[in-house]
PDB file of N, CA and C in Angstrom:
ATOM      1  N   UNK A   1      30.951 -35.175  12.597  1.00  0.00           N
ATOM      2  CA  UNK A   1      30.603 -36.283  13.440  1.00  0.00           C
ATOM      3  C   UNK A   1      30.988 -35.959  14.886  1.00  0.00           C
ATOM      4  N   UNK A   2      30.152 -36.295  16.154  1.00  0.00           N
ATOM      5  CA  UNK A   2      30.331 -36.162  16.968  1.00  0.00           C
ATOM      6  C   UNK A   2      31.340 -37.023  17.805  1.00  0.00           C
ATOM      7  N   UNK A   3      32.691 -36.687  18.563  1.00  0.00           N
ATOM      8  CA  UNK A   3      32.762 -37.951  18.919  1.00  0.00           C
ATOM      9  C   UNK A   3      32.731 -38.710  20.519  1.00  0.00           C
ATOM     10  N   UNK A   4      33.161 -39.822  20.086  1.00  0.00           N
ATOM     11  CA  UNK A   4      32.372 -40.309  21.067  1.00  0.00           C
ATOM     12  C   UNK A   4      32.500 -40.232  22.707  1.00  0.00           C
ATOM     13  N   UNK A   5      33.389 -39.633  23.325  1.00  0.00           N
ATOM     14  CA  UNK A   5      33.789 -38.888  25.015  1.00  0.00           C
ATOM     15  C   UNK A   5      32.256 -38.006  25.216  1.00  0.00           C
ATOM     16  N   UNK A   6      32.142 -36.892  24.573  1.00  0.00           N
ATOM     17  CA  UNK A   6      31.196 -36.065  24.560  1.00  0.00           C
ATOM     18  C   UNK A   6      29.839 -36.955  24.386  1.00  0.00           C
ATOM     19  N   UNK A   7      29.505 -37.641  23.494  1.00  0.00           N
ATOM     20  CA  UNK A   7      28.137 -38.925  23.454  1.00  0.00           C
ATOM     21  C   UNK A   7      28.026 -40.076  24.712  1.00  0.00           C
ATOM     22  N   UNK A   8      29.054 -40.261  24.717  1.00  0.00           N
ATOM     23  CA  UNK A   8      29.115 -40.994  26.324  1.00  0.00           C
ATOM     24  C   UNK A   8      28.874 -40.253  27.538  1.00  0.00           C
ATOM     25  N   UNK A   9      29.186 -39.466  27.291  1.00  0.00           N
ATOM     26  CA  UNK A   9      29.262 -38.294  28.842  1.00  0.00           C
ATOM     27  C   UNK A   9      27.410 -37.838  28.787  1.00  0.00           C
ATOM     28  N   UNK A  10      27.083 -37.332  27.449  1.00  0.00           N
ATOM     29  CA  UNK A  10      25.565 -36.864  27.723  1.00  0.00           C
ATOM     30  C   UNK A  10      24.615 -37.740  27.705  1.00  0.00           C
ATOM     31  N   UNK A  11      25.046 -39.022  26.631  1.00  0.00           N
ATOM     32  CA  UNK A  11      24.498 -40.257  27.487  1.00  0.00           C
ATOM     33  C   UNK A  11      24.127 -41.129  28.795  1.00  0.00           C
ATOM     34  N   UNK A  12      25.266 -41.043  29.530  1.00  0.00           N
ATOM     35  CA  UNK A  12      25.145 -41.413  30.756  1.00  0.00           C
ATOM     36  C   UNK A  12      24.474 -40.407  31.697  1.00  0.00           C
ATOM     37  N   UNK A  13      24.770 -39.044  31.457  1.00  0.00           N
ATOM     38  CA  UNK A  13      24.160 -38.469  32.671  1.00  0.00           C
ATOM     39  C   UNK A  13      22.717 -38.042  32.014  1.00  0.00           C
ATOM     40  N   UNK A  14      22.154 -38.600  31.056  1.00  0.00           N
ATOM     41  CA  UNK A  14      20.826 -38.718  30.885  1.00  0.00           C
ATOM     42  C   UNK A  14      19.960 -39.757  31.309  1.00  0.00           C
ATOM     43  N   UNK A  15      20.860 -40.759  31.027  1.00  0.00           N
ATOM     44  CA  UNK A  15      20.254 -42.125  31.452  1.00  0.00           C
ATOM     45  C   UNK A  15      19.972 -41.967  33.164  1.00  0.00           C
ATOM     46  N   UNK A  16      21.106 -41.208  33.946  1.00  0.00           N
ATOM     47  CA  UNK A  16      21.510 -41.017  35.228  1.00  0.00           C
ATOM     48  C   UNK A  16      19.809 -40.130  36.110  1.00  0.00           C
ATOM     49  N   UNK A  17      19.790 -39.133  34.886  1.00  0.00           N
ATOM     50  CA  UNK A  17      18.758 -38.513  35.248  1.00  0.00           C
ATOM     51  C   UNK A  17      17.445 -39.055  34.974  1.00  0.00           C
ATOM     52  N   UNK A  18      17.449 -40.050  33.968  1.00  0.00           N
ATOM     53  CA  UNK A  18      16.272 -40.769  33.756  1.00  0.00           C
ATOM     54  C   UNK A  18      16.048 -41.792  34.602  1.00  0.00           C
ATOM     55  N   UNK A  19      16.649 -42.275  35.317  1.00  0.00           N
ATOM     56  CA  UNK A  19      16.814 -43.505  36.452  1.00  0.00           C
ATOM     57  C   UNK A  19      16.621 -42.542  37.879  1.00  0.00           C
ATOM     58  N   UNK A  20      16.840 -40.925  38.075  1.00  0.00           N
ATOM     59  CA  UNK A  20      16.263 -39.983  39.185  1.00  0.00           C
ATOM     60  C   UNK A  20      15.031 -39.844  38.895  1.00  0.00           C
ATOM     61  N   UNK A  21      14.790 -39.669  37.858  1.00  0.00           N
ATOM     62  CA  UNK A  21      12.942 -39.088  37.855  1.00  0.00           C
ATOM     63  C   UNK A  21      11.996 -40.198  37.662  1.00  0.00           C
ATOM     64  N   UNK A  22      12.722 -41.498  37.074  1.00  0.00           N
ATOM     65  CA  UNK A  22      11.792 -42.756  37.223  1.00  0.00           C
ATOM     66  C   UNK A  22      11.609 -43.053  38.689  1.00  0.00           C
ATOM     67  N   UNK A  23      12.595 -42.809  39.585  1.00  0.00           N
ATOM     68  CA  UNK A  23      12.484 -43.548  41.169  1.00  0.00           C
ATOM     69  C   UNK A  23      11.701 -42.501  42.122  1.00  0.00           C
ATOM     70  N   UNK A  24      12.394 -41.193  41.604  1.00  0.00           N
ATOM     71  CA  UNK A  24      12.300 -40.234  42.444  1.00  0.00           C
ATOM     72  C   UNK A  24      10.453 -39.635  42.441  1.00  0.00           C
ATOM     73  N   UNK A  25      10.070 -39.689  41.042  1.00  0.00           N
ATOM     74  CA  UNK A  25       8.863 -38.745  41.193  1.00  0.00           C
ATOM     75  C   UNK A  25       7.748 -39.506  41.431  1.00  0.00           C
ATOM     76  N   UNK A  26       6.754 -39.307  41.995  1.00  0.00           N
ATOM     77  CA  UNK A  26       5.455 -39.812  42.135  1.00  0.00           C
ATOM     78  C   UNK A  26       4.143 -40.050  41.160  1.00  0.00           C
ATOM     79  N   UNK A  27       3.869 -39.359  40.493  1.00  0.00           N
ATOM     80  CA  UNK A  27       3.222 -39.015  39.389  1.00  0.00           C
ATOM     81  C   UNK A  27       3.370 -40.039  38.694  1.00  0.00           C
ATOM     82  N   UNK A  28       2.415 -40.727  37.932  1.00  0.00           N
ATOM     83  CA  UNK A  28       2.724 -41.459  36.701  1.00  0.00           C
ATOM     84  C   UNK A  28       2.778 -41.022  35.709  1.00  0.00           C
ATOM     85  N   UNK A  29       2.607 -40.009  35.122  1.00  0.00           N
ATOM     86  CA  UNK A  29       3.293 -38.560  34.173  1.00  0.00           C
ATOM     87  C   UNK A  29       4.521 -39.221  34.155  1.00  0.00           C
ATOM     88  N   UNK A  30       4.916 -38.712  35.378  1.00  0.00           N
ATOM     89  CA  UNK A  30       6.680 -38.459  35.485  1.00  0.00           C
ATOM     90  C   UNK A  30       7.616 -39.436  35.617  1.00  0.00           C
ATOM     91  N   UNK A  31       6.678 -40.487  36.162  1.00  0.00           N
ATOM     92  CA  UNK A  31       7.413 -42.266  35.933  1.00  0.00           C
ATOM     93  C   UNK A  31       7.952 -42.237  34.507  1.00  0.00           C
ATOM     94  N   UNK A  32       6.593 -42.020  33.952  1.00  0.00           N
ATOM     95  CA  UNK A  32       6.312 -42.558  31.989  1.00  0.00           C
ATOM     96  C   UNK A  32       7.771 -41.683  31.520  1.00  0.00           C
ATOM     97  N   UNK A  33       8.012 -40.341  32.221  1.00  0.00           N
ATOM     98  CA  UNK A  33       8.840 -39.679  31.189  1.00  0.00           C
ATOM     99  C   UNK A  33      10.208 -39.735  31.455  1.00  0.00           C
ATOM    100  N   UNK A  34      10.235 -40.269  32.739  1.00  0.00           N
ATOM    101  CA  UNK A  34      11.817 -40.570  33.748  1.00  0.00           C
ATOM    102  C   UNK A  34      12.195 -41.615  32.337  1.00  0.00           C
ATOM    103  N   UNK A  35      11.398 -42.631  32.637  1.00  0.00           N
ATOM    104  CA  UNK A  35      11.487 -44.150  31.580  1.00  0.00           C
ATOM    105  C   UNK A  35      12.312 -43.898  30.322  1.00  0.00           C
ATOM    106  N   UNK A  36      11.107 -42.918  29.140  1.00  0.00           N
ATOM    107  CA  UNK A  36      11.413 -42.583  28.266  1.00  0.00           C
ATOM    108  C   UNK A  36      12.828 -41.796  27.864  1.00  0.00           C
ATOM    109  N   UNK A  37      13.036 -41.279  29.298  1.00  0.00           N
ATOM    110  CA  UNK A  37      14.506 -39.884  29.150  1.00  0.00           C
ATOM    111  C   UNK A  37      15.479 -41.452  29.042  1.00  0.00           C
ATOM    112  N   UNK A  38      15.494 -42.483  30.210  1.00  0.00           N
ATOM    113  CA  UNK A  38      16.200 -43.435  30.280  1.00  0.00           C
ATOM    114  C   UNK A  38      16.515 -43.891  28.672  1.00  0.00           C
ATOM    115  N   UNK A  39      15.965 -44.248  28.090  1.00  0.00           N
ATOM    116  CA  UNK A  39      15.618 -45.245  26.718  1.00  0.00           C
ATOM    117  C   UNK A  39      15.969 -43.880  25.634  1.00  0.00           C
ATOM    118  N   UNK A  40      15.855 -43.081  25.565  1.00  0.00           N
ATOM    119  CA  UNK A  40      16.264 -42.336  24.662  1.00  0.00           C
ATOM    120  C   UNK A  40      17.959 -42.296  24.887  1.00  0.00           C
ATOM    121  N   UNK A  41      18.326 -42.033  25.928  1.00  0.00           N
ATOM    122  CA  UNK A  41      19.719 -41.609  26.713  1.00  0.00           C
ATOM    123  C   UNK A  41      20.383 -42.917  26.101  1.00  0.00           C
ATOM    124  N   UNK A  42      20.045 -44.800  26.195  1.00  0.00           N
ATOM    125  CA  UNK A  42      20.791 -45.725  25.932  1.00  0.00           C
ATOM    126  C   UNK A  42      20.683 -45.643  24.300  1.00  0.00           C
ATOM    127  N   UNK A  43      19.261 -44.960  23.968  1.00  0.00           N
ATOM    128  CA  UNK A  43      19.939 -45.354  22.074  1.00  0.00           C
ATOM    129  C   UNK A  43      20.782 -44.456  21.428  1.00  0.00           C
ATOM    130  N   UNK A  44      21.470 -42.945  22.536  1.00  0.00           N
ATOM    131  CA  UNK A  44      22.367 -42.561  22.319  1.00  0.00           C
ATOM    132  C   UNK A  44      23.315 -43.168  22.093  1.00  0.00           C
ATOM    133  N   UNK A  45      23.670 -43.744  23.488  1.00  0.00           N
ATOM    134  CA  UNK A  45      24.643 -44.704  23.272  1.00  0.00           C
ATOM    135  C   UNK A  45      25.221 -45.715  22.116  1.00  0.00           C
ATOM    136  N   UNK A  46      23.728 -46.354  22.058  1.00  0.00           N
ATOM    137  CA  UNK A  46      24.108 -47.462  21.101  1.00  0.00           C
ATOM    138  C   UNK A  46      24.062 -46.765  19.803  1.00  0.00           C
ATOM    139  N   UNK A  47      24.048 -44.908  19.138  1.00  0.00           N
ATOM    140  CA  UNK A  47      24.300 -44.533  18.016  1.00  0.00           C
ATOM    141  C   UNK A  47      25.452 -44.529  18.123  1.00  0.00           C
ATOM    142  N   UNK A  48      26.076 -43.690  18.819  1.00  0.00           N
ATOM    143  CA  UNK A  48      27.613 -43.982  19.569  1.00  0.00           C
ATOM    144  C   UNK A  48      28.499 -44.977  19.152  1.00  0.00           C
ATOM    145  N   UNK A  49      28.116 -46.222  19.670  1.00  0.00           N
ATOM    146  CA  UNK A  49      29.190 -47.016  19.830  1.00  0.00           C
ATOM    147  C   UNK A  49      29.065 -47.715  18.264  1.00  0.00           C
ATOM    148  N   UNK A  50      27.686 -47.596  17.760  1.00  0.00           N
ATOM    149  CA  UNK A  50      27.451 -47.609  16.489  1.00  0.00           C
ATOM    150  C   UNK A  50      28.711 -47.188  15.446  1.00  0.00           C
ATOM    151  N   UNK A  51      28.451 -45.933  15.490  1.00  0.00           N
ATOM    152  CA  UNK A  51      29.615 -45.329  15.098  1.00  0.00           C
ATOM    153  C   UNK A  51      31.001 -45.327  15.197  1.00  0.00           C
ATOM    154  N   UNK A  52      31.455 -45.568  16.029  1.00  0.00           N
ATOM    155  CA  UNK A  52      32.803 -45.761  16.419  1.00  0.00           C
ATOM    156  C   UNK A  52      33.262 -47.186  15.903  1.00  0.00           C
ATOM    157  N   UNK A  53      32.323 -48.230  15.396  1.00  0.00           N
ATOM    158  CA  UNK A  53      32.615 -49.915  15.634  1.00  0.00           C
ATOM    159  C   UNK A  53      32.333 -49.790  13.832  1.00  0.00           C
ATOM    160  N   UNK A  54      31.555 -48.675  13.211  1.00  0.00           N
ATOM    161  CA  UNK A  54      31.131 -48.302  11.692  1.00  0.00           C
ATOM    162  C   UNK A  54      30.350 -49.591  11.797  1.00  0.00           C
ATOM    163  N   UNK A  55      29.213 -49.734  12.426  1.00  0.00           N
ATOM    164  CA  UNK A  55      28.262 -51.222  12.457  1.00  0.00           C
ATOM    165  C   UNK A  55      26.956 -50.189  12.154  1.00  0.00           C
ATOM    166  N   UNK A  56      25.933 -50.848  11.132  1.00  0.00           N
ATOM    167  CA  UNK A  56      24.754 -50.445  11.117  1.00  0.00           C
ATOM    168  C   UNK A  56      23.090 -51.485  12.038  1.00  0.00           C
ATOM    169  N   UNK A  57      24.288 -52.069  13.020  1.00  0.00           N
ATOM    170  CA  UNK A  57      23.287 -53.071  14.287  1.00  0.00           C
ATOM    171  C   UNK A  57      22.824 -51.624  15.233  1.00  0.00           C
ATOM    172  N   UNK A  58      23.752 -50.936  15.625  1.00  0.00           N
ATOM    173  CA  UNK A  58      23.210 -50.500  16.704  1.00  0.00           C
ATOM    174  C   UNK A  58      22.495 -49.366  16.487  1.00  0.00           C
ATOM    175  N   UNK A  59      22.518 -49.063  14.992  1.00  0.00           N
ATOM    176  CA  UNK A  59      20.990 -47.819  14.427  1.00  0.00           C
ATOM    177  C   UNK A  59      19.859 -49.186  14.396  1.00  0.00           C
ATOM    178  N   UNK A  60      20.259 -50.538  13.972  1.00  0.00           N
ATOM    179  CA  UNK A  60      18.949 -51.075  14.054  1.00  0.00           C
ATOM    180  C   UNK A  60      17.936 -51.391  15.211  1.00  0.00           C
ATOM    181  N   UNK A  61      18.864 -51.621  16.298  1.00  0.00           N
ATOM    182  CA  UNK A  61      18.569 -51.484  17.060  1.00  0.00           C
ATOM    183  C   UNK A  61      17.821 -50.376  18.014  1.00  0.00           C
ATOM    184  N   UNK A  62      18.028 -49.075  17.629  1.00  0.00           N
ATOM    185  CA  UNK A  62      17.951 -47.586  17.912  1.00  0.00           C
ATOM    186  C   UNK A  62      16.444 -48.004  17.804  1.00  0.00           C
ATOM    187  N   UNK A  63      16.127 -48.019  16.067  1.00  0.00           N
ATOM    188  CA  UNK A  63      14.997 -48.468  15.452  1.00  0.00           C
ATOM    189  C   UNK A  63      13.909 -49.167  16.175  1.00  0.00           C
ATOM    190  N   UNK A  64      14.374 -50.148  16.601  1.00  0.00           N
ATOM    191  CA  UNK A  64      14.014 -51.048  17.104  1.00  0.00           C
ATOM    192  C   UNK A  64      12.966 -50.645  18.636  1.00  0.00           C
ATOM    193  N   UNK A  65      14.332 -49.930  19.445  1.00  0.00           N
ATOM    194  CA  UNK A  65      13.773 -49.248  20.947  1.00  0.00           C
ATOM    195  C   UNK A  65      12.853 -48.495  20.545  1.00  0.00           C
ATOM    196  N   UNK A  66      12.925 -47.440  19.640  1.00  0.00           N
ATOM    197  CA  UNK A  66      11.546 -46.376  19.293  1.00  0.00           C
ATOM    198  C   UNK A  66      10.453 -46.919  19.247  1.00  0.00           C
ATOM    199  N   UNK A  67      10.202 -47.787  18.377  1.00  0.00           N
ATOM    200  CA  UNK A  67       9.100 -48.580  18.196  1.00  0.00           C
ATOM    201  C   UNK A  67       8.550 -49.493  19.403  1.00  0.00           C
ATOM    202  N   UNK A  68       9.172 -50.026  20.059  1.00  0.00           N
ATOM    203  CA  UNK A  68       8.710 -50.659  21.310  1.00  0.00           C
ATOM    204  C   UNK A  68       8.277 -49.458  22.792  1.00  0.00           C
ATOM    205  N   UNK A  69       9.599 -48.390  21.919  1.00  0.00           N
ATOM    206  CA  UNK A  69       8.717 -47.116  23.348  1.00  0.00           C
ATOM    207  C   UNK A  69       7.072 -46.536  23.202  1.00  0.00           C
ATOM    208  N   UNK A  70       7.295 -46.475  21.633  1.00  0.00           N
ATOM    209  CA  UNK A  70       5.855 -45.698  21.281  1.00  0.00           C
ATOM    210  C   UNK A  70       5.057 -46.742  21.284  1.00  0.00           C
ATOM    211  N   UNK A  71       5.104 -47.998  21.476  1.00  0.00           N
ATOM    212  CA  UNK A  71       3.930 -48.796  21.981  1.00  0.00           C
ATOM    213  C   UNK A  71       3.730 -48.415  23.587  1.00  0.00           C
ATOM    214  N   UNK A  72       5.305 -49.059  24.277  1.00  0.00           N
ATOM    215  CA  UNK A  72       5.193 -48.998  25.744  1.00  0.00           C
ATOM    216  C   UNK A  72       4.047 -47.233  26.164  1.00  0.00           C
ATOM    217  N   UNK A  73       4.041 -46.213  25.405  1.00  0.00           N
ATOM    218  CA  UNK A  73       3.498 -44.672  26.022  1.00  0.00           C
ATOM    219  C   UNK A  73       2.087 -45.219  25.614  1.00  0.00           C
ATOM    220  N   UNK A  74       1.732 -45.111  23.878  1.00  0.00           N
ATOM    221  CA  UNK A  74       0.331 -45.633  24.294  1.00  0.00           C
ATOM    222  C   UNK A  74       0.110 -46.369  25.168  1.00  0.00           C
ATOM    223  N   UNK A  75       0.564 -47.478  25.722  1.00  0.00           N
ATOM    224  CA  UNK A  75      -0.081 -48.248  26.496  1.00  0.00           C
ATOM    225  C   UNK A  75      -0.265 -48.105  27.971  1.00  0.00           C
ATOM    226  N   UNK A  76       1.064 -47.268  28.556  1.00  0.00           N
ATOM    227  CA  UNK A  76       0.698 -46.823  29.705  1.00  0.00           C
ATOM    228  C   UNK A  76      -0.077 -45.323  30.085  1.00  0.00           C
ATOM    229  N   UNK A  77      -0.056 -44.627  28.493  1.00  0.00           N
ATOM    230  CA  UNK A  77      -0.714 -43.466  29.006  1.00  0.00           C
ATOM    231  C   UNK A  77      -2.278 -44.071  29.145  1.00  0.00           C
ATOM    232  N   UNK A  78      -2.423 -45.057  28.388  1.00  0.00           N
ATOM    233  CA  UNK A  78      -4.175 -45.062  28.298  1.00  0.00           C
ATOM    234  C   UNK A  78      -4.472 -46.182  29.584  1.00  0.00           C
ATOM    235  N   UNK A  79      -3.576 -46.740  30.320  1.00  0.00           N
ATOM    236  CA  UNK A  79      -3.660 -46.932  31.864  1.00  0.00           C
ATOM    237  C   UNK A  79      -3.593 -45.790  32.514  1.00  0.00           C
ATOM    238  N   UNK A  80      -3.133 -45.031  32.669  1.00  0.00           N
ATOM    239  CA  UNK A  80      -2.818 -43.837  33.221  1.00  0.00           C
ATOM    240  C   UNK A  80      -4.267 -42.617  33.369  1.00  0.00           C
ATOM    241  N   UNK A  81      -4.753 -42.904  32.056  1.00  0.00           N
ATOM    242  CA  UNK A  81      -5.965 -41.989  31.484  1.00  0.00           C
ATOM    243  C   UNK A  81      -7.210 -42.687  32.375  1.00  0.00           C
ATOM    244  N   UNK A  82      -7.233 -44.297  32.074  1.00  0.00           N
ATOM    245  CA  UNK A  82      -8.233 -44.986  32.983  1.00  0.00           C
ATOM    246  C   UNK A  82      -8.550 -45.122  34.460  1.00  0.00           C
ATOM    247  N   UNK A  83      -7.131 -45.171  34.862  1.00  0.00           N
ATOM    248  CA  UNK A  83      -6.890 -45.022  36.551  1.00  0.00           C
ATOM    249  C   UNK A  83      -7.271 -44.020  36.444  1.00  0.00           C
ATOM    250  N   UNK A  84      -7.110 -42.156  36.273  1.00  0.00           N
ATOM    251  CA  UNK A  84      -7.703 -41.307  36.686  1.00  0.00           C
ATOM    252  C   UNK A  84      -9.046 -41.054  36.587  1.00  0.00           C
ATOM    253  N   UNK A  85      -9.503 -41.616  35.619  1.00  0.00           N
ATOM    254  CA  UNK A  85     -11.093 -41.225  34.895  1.00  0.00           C
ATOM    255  C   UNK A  85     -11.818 -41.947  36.246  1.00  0.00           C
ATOM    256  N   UNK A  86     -11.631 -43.511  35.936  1.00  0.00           N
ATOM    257  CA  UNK A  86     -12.590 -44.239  36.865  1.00  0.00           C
ATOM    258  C   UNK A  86     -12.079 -44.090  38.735  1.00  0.00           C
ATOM    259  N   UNK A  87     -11.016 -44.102  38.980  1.00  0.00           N
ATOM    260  CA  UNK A  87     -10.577 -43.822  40.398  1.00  0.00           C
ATOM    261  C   UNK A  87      -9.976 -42.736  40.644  1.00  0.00           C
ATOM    262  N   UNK A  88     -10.129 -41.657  39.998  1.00  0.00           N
ATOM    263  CA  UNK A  88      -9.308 -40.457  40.398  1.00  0.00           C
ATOM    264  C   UNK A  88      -7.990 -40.626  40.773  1.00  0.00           C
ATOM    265  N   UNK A  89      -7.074 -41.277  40.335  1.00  0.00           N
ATOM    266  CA  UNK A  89      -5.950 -41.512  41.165  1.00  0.00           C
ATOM    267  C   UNK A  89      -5.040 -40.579  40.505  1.00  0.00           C
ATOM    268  N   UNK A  90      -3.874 -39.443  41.364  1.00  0.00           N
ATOM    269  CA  UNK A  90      -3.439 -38.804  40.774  1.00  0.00           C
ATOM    270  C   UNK A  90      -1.683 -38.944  41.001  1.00  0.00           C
ATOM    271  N   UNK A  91      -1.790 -40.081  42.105  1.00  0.00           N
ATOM    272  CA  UNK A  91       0.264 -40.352  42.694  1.00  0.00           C
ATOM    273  C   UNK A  91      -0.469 -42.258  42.483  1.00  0.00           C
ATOM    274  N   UNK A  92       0.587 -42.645  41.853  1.00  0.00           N
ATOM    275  CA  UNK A  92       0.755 -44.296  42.207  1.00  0.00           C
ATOM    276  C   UNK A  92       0.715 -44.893  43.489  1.00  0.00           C
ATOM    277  N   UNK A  93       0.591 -44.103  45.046  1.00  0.00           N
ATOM    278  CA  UNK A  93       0.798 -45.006  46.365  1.00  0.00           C
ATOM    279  C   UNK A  93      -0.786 -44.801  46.373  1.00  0.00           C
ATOM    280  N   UNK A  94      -1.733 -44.104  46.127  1.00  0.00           N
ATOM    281  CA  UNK A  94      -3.520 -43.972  45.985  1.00  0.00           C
ATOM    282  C   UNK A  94      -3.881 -45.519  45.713  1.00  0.00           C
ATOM    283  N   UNK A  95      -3.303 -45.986  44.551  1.00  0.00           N
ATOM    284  CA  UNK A  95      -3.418 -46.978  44.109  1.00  0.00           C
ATOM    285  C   UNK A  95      -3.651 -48.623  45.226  1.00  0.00           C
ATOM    286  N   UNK A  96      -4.759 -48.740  45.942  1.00  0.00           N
ATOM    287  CA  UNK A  96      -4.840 -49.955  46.425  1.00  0.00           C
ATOM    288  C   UNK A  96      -5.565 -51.382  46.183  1.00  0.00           C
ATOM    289  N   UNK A  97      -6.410 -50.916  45.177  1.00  0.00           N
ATOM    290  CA  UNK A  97      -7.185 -51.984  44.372  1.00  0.00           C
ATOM    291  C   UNK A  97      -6.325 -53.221  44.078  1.00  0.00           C
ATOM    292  N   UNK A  98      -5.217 -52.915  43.436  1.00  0.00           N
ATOM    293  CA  UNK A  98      -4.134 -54.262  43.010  1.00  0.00           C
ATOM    294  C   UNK A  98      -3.257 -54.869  44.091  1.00  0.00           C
ATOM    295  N   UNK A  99      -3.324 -54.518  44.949  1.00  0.00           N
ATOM    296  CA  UNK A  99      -2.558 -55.169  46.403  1.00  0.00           C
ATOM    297  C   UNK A  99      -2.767 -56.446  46.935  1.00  0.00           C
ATOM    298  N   UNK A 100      -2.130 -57.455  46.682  1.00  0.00           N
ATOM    299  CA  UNK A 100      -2.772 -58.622  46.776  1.00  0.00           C
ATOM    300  C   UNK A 100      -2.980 -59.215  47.925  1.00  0.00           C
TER     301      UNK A 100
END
């Protein structure tokens, strides 16, 4: 079993790096995958603290995030797929159609 100093530590500086490449990159590629690094990095966590507390909430929970991510990717890749097809758009600031 891993414990938990070392799961906290690669947790956070994943989440850390997933919160740089969500802000930092331009691309909606790289938004989608900043996001995903984020959300993978917290259900570390919550295996983690899972473990340490011997609770089987925070694997349900784990459960739980996967399933709402792999909706959240289909759904923004096939925005993602449409914005380029019909407007060529290849950075999110292109984007002026929705500007109210």
């Amino acid at each position: 079993m891993i414990p938990l100093v070392p799961a906290l530590v690669v947790g956070s500086l994943g989440f850390l790096l997933g919160l740089t490449i969500l802000f930092v990159k331009r691309g909606p590629l790289m938004i989608l995958v900043g996001a995903e690094f984020a959300l993978n990095s917290i259900n570390l966590l919550f295996v983690a603290f899972s473990r340490l507390h011997k609770s089987p909430l925070g694997d349900a929970v784990v459960l739980f995030t996967i399933a709402l991510a792999a909706v959240e990717v289909a759904i923004a890749l096939a925005l993602i797929f449409h914005l380029y097809r019909r407007l060529k758009i290849k950075a999110l600031e292109e984007l002026e159609e929705l500007k109210g």
